[in-house]
Protein backbone atom coordinates (compact mmCIF):
# COMPACT_ATOMS: atom_id res chain seq x y z
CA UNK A 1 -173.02 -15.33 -121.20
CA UNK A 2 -174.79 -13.55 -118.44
CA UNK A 3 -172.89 -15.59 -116.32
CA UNK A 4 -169.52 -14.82 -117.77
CA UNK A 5 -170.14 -11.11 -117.10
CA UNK A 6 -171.25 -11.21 -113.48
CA UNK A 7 -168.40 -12.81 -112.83
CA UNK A 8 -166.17 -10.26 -114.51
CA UNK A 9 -167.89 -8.12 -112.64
CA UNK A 10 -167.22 -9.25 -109.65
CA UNK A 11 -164.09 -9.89 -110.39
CA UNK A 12 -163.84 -5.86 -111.20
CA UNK A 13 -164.90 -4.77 -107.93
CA UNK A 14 -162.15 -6.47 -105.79
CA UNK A 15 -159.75 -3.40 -106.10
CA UNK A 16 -162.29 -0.47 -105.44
CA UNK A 17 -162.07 1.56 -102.43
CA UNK A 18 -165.70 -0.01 -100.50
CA UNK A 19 -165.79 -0.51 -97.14
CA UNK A 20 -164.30 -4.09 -96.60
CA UNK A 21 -167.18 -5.73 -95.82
CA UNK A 22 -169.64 -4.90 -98.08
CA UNK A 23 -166.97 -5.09 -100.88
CA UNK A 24 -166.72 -8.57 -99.50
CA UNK A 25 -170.50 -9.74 -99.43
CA UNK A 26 -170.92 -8.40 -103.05
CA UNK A 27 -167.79 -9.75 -104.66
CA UNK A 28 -168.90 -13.47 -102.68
CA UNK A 29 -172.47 -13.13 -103.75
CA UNK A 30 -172.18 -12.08 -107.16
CA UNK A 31 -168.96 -14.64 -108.16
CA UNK A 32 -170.80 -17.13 -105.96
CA UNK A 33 -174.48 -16.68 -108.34
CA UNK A 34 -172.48 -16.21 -111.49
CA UNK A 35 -171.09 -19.78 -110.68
CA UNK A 36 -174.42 -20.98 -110.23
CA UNK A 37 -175.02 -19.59 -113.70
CA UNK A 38 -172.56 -20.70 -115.51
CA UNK A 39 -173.60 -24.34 -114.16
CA UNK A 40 -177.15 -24.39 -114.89
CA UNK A 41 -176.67 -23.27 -118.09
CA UNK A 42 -174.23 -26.29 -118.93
CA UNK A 43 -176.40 -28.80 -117.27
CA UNK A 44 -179.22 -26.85 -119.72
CA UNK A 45 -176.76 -27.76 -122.60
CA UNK A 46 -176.36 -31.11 -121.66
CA UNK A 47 -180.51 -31.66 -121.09
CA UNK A 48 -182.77 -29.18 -123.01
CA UNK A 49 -185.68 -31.36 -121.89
CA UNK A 50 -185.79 -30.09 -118.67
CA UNK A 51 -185.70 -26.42 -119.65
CA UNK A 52 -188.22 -25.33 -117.59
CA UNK A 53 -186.52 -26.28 -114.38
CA UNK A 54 -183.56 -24.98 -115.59
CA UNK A 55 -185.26 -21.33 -117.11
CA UNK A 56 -186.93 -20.92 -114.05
CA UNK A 57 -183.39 -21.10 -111.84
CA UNK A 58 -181.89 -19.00 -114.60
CA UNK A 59 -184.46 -16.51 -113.59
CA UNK A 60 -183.96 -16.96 -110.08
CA UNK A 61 -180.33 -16.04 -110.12
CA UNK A 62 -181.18 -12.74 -112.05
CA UNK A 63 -183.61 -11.35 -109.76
CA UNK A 64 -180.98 -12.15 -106.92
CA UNK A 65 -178.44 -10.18 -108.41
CA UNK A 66 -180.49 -7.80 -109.21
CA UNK A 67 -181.79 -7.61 -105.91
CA UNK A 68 -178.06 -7.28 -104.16
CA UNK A 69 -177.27 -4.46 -106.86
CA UNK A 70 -180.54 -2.09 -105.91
CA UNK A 71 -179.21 -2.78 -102.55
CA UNK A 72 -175.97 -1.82 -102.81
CA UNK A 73 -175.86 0.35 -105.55
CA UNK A 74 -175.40 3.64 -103.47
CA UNK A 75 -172.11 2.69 -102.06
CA UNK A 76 -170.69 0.82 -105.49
CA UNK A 77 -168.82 2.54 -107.91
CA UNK A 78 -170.83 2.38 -111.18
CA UNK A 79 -169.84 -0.17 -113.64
CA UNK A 80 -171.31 -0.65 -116.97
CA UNK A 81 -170.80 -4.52 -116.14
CA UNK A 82 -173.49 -4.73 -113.11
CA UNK A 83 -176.63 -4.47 -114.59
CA UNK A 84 -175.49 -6.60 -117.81
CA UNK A 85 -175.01 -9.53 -116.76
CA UNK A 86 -178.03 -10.00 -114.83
CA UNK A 87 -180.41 -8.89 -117.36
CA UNK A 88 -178.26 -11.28 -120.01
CA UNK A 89 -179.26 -13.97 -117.58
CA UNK A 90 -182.84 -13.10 -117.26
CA UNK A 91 -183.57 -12.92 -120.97
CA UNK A 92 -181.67 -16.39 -121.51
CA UNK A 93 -183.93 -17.60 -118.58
CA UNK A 94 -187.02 -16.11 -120.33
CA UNK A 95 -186.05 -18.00 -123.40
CA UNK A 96 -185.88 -21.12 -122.21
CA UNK A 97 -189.10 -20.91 -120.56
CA UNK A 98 -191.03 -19.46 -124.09
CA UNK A 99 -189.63 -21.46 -126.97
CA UNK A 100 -189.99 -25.22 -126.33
CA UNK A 101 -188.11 -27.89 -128.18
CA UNK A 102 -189.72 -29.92 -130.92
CA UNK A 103 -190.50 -33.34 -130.20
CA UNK A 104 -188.33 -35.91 -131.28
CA UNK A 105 -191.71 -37.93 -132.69
């Protein structure tokens, strides 16, 4: 889900009026992290038994995003999307490193 938002996010921001290339670095970055989302959290479908690896990369790509909207938040245009989708991925991330999976014994 978190994914699914940064990338509509990102996909938002290609029509605002930001200088080229930081318009550029954040629509790349944030598509390119929201990609990396959406596949880690299939490949976390496909093999809950590795859900720490996977929470802890879910995490990962949060604090990134995060990190390039503090950074660039004076010169975006505020969108309800940005901070959403990050925090969406950082509680799914949290998740899957607190609740465990019962064993199969």
């Amino acid at each position: 889900m978190g994914g699914a938002v940064s990338m509509g996010f990102s996909s938002d921001l290609a029509g605002s009026n930001v200088s080229f290339f930081i318009g550029n670095l954040l629509i790349e970055n944030f598509f390119i992290l929201a990609l990396g989302i959406v596949i880690v959290a299939g490949m976390f479908y496909e093999r809950p038994e590795r859900q720490l690896i996977y929470g802890l990369l879910l995490i990962i790509f949060s604090l990134n995003q995060f990190v390039i909207l503090v950074t660039l938040f004076s010169t975006l245009p505020f969108v309800a999307l940005g901070p959403i989708g990050p925090l969406l991925t950082f509680a799914g991330g949290l998740s899957a490193l607190r609740f465990r999976l019962p064993s199969s014994r």
